[in-house]
Protein backbone atom coordinates (compact mmCIF):
# COMPACT_ATOMS: atom_id res chain seq x y z
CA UNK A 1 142.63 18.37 75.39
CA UNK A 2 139.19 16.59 76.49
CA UNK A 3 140.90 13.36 74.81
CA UNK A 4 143.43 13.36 76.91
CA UNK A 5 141.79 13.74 80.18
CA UNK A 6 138.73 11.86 79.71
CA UNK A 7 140.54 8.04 79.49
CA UNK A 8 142.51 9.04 82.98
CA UNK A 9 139.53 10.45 84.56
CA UNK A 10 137.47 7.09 83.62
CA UNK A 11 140.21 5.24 84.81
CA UNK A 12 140.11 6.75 88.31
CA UNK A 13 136.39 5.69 88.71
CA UNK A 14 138.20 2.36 87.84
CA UNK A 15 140.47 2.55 90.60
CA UNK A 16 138.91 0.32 92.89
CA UNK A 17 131.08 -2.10 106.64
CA UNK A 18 127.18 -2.97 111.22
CA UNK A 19 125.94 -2.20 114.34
CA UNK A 20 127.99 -2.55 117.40
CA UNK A 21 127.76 -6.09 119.15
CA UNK A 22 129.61 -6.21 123.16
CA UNK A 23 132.57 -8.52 123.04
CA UNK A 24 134.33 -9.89 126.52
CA UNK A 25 136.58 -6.54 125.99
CA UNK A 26 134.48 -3.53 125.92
CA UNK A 27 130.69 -3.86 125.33
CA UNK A 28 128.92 -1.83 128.20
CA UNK A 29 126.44 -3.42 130.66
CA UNK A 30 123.63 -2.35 131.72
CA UNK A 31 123.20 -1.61 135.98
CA UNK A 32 121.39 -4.56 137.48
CA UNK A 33 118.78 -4.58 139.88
CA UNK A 34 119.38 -2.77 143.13
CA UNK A 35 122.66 -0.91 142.10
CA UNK A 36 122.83 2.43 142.91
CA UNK A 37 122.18 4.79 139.35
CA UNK A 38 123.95 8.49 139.54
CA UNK A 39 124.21 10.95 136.16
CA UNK A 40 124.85 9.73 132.89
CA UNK A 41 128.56 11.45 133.57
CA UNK A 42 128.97 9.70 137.14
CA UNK A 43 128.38 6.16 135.36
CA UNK A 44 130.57 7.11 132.28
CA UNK A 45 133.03 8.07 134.95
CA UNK A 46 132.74 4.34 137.16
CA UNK A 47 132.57 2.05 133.80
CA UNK A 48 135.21 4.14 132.13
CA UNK A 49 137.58 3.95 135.63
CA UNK A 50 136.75 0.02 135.66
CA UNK A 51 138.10 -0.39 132.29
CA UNK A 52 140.73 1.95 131.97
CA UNK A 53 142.30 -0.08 135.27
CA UNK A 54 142.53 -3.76 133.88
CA UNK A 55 143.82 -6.72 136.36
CA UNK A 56 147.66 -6.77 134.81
CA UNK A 57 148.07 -10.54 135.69
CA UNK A 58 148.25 -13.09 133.11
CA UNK A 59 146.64 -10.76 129.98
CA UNK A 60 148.51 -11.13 127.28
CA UNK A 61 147.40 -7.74 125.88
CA UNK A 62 149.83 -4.73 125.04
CA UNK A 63 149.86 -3.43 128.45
CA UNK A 64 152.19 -0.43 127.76
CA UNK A 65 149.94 0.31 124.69
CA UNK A 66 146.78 0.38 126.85
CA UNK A 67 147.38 3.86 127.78
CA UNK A 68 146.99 4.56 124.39
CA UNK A 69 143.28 5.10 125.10
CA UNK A 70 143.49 6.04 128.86
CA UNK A 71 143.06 9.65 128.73
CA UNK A 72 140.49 10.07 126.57
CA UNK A 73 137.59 12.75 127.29
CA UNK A 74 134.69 10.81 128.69
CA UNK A 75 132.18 10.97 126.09
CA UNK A 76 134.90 10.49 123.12
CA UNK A 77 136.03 6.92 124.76
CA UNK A 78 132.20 5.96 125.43
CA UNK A 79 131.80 7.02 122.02
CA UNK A 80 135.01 4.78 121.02
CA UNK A 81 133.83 1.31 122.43
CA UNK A 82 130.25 1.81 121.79
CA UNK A 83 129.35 3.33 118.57
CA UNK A 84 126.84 5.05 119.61
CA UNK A 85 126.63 8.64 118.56
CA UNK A 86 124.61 10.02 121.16
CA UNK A 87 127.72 10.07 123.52
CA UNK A 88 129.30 12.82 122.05
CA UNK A 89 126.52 14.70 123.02
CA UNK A 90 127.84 15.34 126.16
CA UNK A 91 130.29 16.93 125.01
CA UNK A 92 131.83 20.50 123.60
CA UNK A 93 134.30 21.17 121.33
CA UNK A 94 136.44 24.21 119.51
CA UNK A 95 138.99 22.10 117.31
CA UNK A 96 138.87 18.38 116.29
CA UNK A 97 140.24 15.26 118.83
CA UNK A 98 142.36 13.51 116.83
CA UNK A 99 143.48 10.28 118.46
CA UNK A 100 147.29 10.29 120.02
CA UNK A 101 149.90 8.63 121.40
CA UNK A 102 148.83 5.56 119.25
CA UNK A 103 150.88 2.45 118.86
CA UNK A 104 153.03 2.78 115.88
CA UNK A 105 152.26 0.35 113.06
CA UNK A 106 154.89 -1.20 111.48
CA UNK A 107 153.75 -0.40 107.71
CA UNK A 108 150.80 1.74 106.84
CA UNK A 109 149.38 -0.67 104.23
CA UNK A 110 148.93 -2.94 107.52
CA UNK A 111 147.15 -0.84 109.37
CA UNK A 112 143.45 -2.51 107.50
CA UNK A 113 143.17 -4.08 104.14
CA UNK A 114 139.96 -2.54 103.23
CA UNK A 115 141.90 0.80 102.48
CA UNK A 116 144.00 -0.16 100.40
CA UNK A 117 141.89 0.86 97.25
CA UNK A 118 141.35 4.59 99.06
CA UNK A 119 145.25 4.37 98.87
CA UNK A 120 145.13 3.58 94.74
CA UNK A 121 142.52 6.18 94.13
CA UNK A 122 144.84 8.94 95.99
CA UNK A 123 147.85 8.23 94.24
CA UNK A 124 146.02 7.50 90.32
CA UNK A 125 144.53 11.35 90.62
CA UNK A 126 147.84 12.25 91.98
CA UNK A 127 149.73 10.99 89.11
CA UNK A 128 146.99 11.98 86.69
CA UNK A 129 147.55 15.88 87.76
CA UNK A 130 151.37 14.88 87.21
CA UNK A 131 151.41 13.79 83.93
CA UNK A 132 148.84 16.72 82.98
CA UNK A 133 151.05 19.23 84.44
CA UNK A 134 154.69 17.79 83.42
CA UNK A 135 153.74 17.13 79.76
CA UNK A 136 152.06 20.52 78.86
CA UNK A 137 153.49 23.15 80.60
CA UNK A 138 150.66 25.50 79.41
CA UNK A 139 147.98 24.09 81.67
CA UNK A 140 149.24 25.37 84.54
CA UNK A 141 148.40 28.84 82.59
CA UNK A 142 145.69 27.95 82.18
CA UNK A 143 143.49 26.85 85.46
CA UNK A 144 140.10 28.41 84.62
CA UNK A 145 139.37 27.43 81.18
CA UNK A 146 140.19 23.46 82.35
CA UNK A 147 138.04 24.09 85.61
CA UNK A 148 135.42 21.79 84.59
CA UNK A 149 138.21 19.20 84.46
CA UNK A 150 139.58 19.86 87.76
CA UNK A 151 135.72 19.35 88.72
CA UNK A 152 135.28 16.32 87.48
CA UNK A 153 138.46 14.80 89.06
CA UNK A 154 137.62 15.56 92.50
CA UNK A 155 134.44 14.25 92.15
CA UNK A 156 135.61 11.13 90.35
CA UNK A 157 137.51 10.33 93.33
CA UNK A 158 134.53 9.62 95.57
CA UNK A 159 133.08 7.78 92.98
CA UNK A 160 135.61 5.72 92.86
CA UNK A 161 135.49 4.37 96.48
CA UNK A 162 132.54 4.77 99.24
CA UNK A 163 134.78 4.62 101.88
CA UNK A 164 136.49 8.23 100.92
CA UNK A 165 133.88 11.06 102.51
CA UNK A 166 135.84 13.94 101.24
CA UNK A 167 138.14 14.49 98.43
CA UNK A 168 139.82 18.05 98.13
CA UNK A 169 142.24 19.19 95.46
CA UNK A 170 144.68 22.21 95.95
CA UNK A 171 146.82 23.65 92.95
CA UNK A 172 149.28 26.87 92.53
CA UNK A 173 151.30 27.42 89.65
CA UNK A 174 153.57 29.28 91.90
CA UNK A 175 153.70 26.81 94.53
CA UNK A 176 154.99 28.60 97.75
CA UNK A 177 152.16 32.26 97.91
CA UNK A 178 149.61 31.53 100.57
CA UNK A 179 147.11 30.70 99.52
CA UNK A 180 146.75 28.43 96.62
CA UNK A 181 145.31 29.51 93.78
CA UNK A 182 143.04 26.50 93.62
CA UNK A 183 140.85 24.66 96.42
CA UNK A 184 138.35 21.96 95.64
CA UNK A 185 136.59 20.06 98.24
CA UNK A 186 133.53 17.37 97.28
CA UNK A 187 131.87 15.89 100.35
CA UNK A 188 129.49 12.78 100.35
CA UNK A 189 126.73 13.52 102.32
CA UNK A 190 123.32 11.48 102.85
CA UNK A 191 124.62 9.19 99.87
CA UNK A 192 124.74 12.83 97.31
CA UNK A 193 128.31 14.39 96.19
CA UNK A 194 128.56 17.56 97.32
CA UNK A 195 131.40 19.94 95.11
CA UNK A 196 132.58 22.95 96.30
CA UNK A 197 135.35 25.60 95.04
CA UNK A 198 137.20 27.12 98.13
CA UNK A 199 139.42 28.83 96.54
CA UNK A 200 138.59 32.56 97.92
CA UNK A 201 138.13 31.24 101.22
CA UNK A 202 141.23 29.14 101.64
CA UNK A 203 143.29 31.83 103.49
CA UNK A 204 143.38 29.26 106.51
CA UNK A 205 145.90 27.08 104.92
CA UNK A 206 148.16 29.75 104.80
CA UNK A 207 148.52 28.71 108.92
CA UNK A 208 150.08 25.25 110.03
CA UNK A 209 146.98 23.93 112.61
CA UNK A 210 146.33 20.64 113.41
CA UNK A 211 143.22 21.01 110.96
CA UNK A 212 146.29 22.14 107.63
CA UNK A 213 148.95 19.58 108.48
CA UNK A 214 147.89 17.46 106.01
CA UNK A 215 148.90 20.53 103.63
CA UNK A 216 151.91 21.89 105.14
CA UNK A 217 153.87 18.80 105.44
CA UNK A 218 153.73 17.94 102.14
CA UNK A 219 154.35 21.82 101.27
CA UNK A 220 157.28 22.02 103.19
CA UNK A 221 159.03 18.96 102.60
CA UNK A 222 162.17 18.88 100.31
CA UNK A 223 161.10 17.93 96.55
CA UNK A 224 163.48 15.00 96.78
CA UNK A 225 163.80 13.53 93.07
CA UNK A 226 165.25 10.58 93.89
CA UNK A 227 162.26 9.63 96.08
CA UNK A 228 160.02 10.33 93.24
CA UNK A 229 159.23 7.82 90.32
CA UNK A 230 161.01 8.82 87.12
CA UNK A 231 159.09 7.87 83.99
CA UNK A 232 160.73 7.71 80.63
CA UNK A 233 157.81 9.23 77.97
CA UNK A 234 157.19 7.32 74.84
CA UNK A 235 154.59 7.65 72.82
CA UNK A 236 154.01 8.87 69.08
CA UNK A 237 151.48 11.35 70.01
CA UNK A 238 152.63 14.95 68.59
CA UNK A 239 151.72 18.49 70.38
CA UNK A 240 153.71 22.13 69.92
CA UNK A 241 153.69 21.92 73.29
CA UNK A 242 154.32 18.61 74.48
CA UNK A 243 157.16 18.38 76.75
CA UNK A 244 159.04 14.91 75.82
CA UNK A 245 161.65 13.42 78.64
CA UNK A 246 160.86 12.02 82.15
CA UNK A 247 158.18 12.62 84.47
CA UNK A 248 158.46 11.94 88.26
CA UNK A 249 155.61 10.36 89.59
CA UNK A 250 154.28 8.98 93.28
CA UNK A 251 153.17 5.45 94.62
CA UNK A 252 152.24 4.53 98.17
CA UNK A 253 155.01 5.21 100.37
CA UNK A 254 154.31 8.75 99.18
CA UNK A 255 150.84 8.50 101.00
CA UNK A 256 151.13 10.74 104.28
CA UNK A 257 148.52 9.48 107.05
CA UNK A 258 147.17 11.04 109.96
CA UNK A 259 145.65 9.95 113.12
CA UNK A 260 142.34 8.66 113.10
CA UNK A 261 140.20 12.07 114.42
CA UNK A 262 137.05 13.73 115.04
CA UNK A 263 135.64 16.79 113.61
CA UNK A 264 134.35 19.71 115.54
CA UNK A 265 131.90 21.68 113.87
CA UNK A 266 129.16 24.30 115.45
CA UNK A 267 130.57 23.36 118.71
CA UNK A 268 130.28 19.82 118.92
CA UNK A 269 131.98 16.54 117.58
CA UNK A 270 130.53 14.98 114.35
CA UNK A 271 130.54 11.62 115.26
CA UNK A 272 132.46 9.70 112.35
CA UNK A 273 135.91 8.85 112.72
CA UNK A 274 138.18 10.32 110.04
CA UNK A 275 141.35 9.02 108.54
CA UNK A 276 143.33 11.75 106.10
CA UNK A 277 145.54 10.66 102.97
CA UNK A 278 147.04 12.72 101.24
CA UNK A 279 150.41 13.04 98.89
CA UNK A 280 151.60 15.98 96.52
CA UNK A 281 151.73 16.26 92.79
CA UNK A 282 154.70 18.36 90.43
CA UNK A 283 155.43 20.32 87.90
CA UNK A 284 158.61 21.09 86.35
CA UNK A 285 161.17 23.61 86.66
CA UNK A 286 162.50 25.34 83.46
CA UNK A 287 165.55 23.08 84.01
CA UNK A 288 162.62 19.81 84.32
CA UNK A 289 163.34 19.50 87.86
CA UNK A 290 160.15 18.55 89.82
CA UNK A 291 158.18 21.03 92.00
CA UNK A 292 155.81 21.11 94.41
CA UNK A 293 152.12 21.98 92.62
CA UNK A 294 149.64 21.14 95.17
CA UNK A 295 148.23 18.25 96.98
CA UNK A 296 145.61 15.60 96.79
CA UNK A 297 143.62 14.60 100.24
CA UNK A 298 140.88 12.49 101.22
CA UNK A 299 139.54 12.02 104.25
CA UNK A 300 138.30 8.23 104.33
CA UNK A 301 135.15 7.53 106.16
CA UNK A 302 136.32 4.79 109.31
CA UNK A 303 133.28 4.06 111.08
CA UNK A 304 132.43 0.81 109.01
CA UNK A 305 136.48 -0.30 109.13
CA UNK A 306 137.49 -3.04 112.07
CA UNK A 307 139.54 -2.34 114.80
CA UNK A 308 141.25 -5.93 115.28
CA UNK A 309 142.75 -5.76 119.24
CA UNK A 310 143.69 -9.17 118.77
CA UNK A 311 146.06 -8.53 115.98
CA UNK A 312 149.77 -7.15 116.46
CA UNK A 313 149.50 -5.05 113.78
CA UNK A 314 147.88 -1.47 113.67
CA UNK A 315 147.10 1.21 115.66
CA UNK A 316 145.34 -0.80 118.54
CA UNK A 317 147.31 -3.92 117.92
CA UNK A 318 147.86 -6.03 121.10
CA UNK A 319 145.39 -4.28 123.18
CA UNK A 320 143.52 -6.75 124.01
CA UNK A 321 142.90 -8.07 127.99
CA UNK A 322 142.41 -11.81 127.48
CA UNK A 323 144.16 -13.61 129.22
CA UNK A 324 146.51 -16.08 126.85
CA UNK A 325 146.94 -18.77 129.30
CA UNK A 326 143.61 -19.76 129.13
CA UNK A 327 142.00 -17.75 126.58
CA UNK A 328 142.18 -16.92 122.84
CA UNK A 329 141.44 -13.63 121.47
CA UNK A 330 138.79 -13.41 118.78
CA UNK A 331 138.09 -10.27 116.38
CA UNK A 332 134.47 -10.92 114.69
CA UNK A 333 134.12 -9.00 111.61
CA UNK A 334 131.50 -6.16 110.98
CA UNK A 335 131.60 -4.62 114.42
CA UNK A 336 132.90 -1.23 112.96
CA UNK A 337 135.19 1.30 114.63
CA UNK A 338 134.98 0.14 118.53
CA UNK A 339 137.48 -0.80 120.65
CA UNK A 340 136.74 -3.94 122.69
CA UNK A 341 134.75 -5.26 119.72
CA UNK A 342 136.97 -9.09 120.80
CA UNK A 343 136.18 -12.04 122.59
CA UNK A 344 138.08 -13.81 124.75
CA UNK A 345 137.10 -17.64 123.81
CA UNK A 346 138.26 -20.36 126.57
CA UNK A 347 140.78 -22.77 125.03
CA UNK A 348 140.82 -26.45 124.83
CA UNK A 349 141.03 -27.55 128.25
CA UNK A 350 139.23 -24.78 129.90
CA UNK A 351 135.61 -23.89 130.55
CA UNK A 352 134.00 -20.36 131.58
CA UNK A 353 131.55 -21.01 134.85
CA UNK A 354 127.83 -20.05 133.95
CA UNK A 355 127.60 -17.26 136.53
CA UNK A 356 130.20 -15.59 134.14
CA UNK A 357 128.00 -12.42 132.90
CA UNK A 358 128.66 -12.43 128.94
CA UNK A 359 128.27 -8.10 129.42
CA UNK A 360 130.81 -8.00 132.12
CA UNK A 361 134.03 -5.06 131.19
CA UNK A 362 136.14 -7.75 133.98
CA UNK A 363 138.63 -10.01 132.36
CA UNK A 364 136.59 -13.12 131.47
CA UNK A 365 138.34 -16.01 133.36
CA UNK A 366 138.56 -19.85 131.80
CA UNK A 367 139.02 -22.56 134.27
CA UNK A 368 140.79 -25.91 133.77
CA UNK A 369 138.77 -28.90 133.12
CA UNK A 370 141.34 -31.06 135.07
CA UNK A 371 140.61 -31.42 138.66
């Protein structure tokens, strides 16, 4: 058995951002002399009013998809376009804020490059755990004795990309009892891999929350087999109990995504932005039809990943406020998970006045160089 799973587990590790700088969109300005200084909520409250009320004329951002963003709590939008952690501090919690109302992006594989290899590494241990469980029916007998390979496999999967902060695994033989038989969860944490085994304390998935969707949609979804990937096996490799035949496998368009989100934990946010994968893996029916075994997750680490405004692709897409008469919009890279991380550069023919404060949340203005 360990030849078999050791080549697909080494392939997995095959499988396969700083600080915040203010652009003319979003980076927050300090009071100047003489202005009048209230609470830290009361001046959250005036910048957050000031930006969340643009001038409409002549931007050429997504002004429907503005509100987007407009009704965030106070400390999770400061939070949002600055970076800075210490604005959640403000701020209680008893569940996780998970973005909504987002602008739909018109392909997932759009939505940022740079997770596209977090995308591999969930479907390769995905279709690892299918071809384990469709060609030898016994191992689904036979959980505990492989445990240490079910280990390794979750734990391969952070390996295999720093951008995935969690990785969890979940795996019954009979596929709809609550709950599964098997929950593994490793968590990256200061730079160490962290594995844990759940599985006595997994009774919460057996309730659809906001915090088990990622579970239950892919639970109670219709195994469609002509969505899956049928395989053809060939090989010389001989085994009493070998199933020969096809195997239905996943890809990409499997891959079910939620919102971008917060956790709550002991009350308050943990300030990293979250993004959950996660797609399902099969086993086969004694007539070799697929069905539903468990599901692979990870939650992918989006605090180092670009948010391009200027873009009309992703979430945020479009949401820029420059104004396109005058002005271009400009996404520098490395400015991390903050919106109004732009600038709004004058175009050829136009000039910004000096007095123009580069910290100011107003619509920078360009003005013609004709007279």
């Amino acid at each position: 058995m360990a030849g078999f799973w050791l080549p697909l587990i080494l392939q997995l590790q095959l499988g396969v951002m700083a600080g915040p700088s203010p652009g003319w969109g979003g980076g927050r300005s300090a009071p100047e002399r003489g202005d009048k200084v209230g609470t830290y909520e009361e001046q959250q409250r005036a910048i957050y009013k000031r930006h969340r009320f643009p001038e409409p004329a002549e931007s050429g951002g997504g002004g429907s998809h503005l509100a987007q963003h407009e009704s965030l709590p106070i400390p999770v939008w400061a939070f949002l376009h600055t970076g800075d952690p210490s604005k959640l501090g403000y701020a209680n919690c008893t569940k996780r804020y998970q973005l909504s109302n987002l602008k739909e992006a018109s392909h997932a594989m759009h939505i940022h490059p740079s997770l596209h290899s977090a995308m591999d590494t969930v479907v390769h241990a995905s279709n690892f755990l299918n071809m384990i469980l469709q060609t030898n029916g016994l191992r689904e007998l036979t959980v505990k004795e492989d445990i240490e390979w079910y280990h390794a496999l979750v734990r391969s999967i952070l390996e295999a990309d720093p951008k995935v902060h969690r990785a969890v695994v979940t795996f019954d033989v009979q596929p709809f009892t609550s709950p599964p038989q098997l929950f593994l969860q490793a968590t990256r944490i200061d730079n160490q891999i962290f594995l844990q085994d759940l599985s006595a304390s997994a009774r919460h998935l057996a309730n659809h929350t906001v915090e088990t969707d990622w579970f239950h949609r892919l639970k109670q979804q219709p195994t469609a087999e002509a969505s899956l990937h049928r395989k053809l096996l060939r090989d010389e490799l001989r085994s009493s109990h070998r199933r020969r035949g096809t195997r239905y496998l996943v890809d990409k368009t499997h891959i079910k995504w939620s919102t971008p989100y917060l956790e709550c934990e002991h009350g308050k946010y943990n300030p990293l932005w979250l993004l959950t994968l996660s797609t399902s893996f099969y086993g086969l029916k004694p007539d070799f039809q697929p069905e539903f075994r468990g599901v692979v997750r990870v939650d992918i680490n989006l605090q180092n990943v670009d948010i391009d405004q200027c873009s009309t692709e992703g979430w945020f897409g479009g949401t820029h406020k420059c104004r396109l008469n005058s002005t271009k919009c400009v996404s520098p890279k490395g400015r991390g998970f903050m919106l109004g991380a732009y600038d709004c550069s004058c175009k050829s023919g136009f000039y910004r006045p000096s007095s123009v404060s580069l910290k100011s949340f107003d619509v920078p203005t360009c003005h013609s160089e004709e007279p």
